[in-house]
Protein backbone atom coordinates (compact mmCIF):
# COMPACT_ATOMS: atom_id res chain seq x y z
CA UNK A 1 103.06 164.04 62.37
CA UNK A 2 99.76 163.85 60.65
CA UNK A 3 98.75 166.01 58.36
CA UNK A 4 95.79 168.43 58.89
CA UNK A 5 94.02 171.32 57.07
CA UNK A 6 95.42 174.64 59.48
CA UNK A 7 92.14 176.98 59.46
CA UNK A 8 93.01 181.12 60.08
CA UNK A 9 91.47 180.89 63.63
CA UNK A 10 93.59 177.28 64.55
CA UNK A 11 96.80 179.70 63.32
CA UNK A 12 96.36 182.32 65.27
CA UNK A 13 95.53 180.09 67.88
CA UNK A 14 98.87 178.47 67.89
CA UNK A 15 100.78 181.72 67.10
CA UNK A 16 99.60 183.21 70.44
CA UNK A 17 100.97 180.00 71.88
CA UNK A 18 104.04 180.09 70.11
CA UNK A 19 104.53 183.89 71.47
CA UNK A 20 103.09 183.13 74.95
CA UNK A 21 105.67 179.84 75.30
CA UNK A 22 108.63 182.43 74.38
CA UNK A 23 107.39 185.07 76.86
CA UNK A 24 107.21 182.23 79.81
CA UNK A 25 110.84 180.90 78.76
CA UNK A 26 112.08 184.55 78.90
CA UNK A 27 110.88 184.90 82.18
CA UNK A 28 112.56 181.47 83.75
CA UNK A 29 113.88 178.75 81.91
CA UNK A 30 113.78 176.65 84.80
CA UNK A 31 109.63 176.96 85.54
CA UNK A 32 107.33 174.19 84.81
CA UNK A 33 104.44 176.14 85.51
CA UNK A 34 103.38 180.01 84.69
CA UNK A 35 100.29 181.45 85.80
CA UNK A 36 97.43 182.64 83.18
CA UNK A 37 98.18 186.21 85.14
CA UNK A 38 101.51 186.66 84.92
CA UNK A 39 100.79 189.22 87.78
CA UNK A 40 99.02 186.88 90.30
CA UNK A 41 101.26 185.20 93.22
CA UNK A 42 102.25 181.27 92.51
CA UNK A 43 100.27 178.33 92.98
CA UNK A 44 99.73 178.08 96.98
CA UNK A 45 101.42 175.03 96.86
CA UNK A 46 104.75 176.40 96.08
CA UNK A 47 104.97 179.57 97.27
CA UNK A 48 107.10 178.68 100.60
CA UNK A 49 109.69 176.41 97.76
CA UNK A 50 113.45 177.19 98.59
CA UNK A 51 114.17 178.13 95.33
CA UNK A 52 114.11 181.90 92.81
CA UNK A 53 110.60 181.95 92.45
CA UNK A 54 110.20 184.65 90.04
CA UNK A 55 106.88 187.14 89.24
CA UNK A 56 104.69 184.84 87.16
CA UNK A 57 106.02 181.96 87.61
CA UNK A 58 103.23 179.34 88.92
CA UNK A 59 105.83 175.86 90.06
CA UNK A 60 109.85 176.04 89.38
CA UNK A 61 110.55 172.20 88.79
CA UNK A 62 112.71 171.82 86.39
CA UNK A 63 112.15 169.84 83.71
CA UNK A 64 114.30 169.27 80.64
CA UNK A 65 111.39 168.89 78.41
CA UNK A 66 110.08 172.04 79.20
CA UNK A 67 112.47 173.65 76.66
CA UNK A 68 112.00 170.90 74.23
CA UNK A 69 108.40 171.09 73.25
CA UNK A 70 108.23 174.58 72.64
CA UNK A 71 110.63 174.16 69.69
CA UNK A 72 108.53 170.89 69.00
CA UNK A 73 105.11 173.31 68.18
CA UNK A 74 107.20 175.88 66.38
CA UNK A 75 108.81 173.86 64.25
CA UNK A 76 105.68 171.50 63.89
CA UNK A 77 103.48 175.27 63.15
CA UNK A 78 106.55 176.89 60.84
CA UNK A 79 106.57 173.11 58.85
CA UNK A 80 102.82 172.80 58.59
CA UNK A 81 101.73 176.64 57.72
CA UNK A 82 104.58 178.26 56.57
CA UNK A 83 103.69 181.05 58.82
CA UNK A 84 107.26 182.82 60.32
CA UNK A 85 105.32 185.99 62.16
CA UNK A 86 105.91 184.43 65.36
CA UNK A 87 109.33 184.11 65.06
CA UNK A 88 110.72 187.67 65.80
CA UNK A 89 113.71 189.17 67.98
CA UNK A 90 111.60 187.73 71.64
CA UNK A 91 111.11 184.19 69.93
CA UNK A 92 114.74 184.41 69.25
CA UNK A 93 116.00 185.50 72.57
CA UNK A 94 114.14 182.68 74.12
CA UNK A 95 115.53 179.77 71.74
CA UNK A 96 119.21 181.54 72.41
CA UNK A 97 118.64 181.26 76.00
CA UNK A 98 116.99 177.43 75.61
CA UNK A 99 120.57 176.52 74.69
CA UNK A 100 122.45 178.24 76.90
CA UNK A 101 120.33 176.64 79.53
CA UNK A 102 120.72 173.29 78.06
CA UNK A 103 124.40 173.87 78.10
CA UNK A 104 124.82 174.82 81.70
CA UNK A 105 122.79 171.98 82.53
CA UNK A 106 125.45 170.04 81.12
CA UNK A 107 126.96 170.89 84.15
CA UNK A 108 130.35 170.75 83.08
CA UNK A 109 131.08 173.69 85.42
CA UNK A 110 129.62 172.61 88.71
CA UNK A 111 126.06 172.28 89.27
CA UNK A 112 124.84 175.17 87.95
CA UNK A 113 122.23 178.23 89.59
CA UNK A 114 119.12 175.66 89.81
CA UNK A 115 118.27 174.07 92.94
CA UNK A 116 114.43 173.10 94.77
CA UNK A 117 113.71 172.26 97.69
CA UNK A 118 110.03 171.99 99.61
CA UNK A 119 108.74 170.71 102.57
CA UNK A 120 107.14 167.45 101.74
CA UNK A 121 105.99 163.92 103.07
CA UNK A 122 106.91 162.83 100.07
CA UNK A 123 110.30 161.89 98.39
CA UNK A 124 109.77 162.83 94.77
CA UNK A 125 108.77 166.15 95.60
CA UNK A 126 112.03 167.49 96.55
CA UNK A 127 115.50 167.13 94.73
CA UNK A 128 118.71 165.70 97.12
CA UNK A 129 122.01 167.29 97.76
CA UNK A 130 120.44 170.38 98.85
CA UNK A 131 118.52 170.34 96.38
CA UNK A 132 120.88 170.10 93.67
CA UNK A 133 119.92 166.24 92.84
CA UNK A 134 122.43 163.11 93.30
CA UNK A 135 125.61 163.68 91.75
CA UNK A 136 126.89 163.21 88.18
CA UNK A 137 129.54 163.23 85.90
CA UNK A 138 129.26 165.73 83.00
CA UNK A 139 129.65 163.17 80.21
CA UNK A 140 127.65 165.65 77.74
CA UNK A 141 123.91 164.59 79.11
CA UNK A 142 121.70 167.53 80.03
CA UNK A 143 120.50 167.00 83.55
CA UNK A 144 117.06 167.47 84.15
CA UNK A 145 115.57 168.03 88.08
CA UNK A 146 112.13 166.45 86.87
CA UNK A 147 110.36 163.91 85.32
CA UNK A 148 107.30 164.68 83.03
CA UNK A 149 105.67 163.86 85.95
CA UNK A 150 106.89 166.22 88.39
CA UNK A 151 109.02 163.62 90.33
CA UNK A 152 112.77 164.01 90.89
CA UNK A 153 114.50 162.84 89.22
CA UNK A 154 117.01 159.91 90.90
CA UNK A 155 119.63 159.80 88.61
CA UNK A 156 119.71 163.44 86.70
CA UNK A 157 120.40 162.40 83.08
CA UNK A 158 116.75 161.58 81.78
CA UNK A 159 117.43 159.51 78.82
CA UNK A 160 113.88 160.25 76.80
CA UNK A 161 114.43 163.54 77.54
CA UNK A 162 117.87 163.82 76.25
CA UNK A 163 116.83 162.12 73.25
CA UNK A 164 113.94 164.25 72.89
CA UNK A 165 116.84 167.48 73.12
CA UNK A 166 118.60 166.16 70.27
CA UNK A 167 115.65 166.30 68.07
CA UNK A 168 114.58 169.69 69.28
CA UNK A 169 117.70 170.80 69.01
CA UNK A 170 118.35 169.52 65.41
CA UNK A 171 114.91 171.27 64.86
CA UNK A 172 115.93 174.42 66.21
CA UNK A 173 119.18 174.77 64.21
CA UNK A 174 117.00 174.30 60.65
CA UNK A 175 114.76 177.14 62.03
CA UNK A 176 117.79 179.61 63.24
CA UNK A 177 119.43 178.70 59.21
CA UNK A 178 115.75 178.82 57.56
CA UNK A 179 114.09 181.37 59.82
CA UNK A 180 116.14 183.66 61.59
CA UNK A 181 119.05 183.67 59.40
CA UNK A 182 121.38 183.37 62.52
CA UNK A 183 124.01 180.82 61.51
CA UNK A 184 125.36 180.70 64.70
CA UNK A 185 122.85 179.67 66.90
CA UNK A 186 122.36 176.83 64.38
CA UNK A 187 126.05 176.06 64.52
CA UNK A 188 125.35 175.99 68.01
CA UNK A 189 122.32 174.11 68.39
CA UNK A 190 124.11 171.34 65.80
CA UNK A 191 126.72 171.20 67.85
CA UNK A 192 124.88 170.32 71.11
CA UNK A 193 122.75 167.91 70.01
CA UNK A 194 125.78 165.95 68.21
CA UNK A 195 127.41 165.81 71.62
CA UNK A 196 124.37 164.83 73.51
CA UNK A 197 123.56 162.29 70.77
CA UNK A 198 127.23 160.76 71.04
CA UNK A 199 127.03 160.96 75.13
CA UNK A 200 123.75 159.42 74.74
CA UNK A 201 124.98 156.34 72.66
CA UNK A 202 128.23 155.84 75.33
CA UNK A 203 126.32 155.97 78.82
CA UNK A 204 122.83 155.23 78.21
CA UNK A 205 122.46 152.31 77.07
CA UNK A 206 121.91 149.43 79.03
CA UNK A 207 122.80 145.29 78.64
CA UNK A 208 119.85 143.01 79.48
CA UNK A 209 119.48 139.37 79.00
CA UNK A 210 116.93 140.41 75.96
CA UNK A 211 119.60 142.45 74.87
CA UNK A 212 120.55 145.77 74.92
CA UNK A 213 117.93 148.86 75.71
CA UNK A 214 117.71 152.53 76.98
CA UNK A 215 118.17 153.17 80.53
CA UNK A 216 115.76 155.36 81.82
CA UNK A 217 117.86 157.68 84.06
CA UNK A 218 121.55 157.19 84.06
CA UNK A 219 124.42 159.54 86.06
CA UNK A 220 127.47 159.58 83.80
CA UNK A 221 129.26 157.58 86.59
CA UNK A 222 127.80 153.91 85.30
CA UNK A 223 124.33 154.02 87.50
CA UNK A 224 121.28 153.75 85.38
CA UNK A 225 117.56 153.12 86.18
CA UNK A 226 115.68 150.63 84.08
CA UNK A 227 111.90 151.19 83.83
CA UNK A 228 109.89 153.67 82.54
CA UNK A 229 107.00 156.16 83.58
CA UNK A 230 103.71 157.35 81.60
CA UNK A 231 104.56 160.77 81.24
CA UNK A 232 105.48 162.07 77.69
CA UNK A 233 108.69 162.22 77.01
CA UNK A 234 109.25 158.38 78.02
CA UNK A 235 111.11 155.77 76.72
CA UNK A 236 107.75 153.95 74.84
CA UNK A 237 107.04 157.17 73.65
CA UNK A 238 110.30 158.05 71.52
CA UNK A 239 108.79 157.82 67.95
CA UNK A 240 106.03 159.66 68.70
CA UNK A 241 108.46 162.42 69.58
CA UNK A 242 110.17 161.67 66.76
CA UNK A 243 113.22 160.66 68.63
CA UNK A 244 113.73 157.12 67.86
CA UNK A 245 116.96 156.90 66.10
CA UNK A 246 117.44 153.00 66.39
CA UNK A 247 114.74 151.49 65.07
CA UNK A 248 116.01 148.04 66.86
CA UNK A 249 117.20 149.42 69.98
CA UNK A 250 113.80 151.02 70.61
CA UNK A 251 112.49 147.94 69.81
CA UNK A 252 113.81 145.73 72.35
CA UNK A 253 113.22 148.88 74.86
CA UNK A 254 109.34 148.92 73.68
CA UNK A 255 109.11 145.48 74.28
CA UNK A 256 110.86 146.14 78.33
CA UNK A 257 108.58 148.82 78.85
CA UNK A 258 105.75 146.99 78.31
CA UNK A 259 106.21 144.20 80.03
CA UNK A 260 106.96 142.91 83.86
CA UNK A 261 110.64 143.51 83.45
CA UNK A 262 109.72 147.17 83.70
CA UNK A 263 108.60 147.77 87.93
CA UNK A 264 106.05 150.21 86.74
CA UNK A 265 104.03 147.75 84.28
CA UNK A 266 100.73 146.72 85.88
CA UNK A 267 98.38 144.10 84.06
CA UNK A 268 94.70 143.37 85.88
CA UNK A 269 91.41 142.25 85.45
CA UNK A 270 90.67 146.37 84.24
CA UNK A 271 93.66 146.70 81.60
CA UNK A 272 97.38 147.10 81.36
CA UNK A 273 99.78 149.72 80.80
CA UNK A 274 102.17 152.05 82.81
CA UNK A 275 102.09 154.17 85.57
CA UNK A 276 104.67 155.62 87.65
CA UNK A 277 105.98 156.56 91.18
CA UNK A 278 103.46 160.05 90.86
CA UNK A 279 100.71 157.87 91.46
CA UNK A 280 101.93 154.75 93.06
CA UNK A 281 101.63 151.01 92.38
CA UNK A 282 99.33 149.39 90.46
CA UNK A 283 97.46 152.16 89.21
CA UNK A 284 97.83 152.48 85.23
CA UNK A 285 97.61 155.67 83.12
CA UNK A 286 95.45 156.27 80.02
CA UNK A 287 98.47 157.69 78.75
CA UNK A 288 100.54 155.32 78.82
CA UNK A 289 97.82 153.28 75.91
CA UNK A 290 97.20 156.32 74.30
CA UNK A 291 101.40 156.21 73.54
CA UNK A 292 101.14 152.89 73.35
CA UNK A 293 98.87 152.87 70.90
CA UNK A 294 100.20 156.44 68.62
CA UNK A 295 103.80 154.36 68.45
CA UNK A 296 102.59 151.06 67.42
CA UNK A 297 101.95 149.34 63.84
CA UNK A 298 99.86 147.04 64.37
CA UNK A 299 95.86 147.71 64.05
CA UNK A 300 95.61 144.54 66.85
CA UNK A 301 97.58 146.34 69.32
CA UNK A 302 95.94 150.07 68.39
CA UNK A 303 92.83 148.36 68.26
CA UNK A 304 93.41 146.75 71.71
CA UNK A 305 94.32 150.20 73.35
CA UNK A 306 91.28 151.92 72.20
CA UNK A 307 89.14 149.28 73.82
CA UNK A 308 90.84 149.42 76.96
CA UNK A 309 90.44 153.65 76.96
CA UNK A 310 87.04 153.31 76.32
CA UNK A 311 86.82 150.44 78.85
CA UNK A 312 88.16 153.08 81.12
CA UNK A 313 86.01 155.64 80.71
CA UNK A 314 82.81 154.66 80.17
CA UNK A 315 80.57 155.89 82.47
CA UNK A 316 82.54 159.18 83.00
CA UNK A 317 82.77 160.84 79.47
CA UNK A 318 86.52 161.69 80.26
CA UNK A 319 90.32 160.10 80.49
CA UNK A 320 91.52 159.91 84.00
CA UNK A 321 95.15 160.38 84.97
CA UNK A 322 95.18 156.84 86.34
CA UNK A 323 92.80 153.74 87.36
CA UNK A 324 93.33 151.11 89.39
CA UNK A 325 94.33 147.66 87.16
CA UNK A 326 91.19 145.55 88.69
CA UNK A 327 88.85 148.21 88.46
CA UNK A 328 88.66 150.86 86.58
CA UNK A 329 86.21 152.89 88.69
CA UNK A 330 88.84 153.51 91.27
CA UNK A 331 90.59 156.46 89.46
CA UNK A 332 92.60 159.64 90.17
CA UNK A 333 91.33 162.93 88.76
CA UNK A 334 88.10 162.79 86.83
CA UNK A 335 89.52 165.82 84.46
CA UNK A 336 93.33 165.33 83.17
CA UNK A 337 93.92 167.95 80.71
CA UNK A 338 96.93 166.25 79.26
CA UNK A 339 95.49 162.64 78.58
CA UNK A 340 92.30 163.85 77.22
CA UNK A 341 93.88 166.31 74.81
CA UNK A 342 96.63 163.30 73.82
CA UNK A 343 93.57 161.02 73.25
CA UNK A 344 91.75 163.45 70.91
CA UNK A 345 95.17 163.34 68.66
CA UNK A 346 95.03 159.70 69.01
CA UNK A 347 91.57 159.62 67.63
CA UNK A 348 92.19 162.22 64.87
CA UNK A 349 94.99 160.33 63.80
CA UNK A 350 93.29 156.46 63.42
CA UNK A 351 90.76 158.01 61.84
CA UNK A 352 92.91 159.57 58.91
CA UNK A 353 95.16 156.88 59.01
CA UNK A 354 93.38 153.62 59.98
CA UNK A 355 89.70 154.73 59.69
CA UNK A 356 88.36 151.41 60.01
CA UNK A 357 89.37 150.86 64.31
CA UNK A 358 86.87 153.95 64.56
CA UNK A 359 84.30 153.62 62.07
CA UNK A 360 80.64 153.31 64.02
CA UNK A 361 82.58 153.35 67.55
């Protein structure tokens, strides 16, 4: 994580975050979305969703990484400032039921109370096995419904997101010891992410004729999924997540994902990079060369990225979610919140580190 000067107004700023995250979790682990009024009805899109919508809740797709990075900006804020106000008896309650979640995700004990349906033309917008998702064997993986992108999931054990638990989890248990003084939840937290960690080593990892690599999506049963999407967590983006633990298993699984061997890699006459079943073929994401770009060390590669996301948006002041490979005027969304925020860090962070790709750009 780079390091930057944390102004009073930045701090509070990320404190009423902080709170705001533990407030949302409190209300449903299991949302991906909570409206800015926690009084106003859901998004129209999901309000006739065969699932426990609950007051406040905008979408209820469940995504594993949803209780990851809210322990990733705590800890990053608590690390970086010092600060522990935002870390009272609500913050608490919210962490203790992150795990709990986590660990009845696990499934070990049947599916668990989560389940979404909707009515949709399309498949990734609805989880099988009414609604549960396919079937697995609880291994010690934490299932996830969702991708980062809001697709289902098609085996339920997302292997960058499991990887990303560990590390939140490891996270978590220095803040309950350092913070909040409860050994126990850090005992617990430990605990969780050792047997995750140990699952993760023993199912996940898959033999290729370049040798061995993450799976993207396994089932505990010996199915996995080999590619990889643009949404954050993914398997290219481990390091940046700080969940990389093999240096030379994640480098034979960078070298997959970006690359033909991985069926969402597209390479035109407009750029390369990946995109992902949300969008559909061909089309590439920004993100995917902003991640690219944050995980690599090599100024030729960074340097390459930044031409190809400035390639992308010139003429429109903004990052897309996706262009098409041959032409980078054929986009989706003129305004994506996520890849224009992930592209300022990117450019904050060559410039501190590697100010010479940006100087007089």
């Amino acid at each position: 994580m780079a390091v930057f000067a944390v102004g009073k107004a930045l701090r509070e700023l990320l404190e009423g975050v902080i709170r705001r995250q533990a407030r949302c979790l409190l209300i449903d682990p299991y949302a991906n979305a909570f409206m800015a009024d926690l009084n106003a009805p859901p998004l129209e899109w999901s309000r006739k969703d065969k699932t426990e919508l609950k007051q406040g809740v905008g979408e209820r797709k469940y995504e594993l990484d949803s209780l990851c990075y809210p322990i990733r900006l705590a800890h990053g804020y608590w690390k970086q400032t010092g600060d522990t106000a935002p870390f009272d008896a609500r913050w608490k309650a919210a962490m203790t039921l992150v795990v709990k979640t986590m660990r009845v995700q696990q499934r070990k004990d049947g599916p668990g109370p989560y389940s979404f349906l909707r009515e949709s033309v399309q498949s990734t917008e609805m989880m099988p096995n009414a609604g549960f998702g396919n079937p697995v064997k609880p291994v010690g993986l934490i299932a996830s419904g969702f991708r980062p992108s809001d697709d289902a999931c098609i085996f339920p054990f997302l292997v960058p997101s499991n990887l990303f638990a560990v590390t939140s989890l490891r996270q978590l248990a220095e803040m309950a010891h350092g913070v909040l003084h409860d050994l126990k939840l850090a005992e617990e937290a430990l605990s969780l992410a050792a047997e995750v960690e140990a699952a993760l080593r023993k199912h996940a990892i898959a033999t290729t004729a370049e040798g061995t690599i993450w799976a993207y999506e396994v089932d505990g049963f010996g199915s996995q999924s080999l590619m990889d999407d643009a949404n954050v967590p993914s398997l290219l983006g481990l390091p940046y997540l700080e969940a990389s633990p093999d240096k030379g298993l994640y480098a034979r699984t960078r070298a997959f994902c970006w690359s033909g061997r991985n069926p969402w890699f597209f390479q035109g006459t407009a750029g390369e990079g990946i995109g992902g079943p949300h969008v559909g073929m061909d089309m590439i994401w920004p993100m995917s060369q902003m991640v690219y770009a944050l995980t690599s060390e090599s100024d030729a590669e960074i340097g390459r990225a930044l031409g190809m996301l400035k390639g992308a948006a010139r003429g429109f002041g903004f990052m897309h979610e996706s262009y098409f490979k041959d032409d980078a005027k054929k986009f989706t969304r003129p305004w994506f919140a996520w890849a224009n925020t992930l592209f300022g860090e990117l450019v904050g962070r060559v410039a501190v580190e590697r100010p010479g790709l940006v100087a007089g750009k």
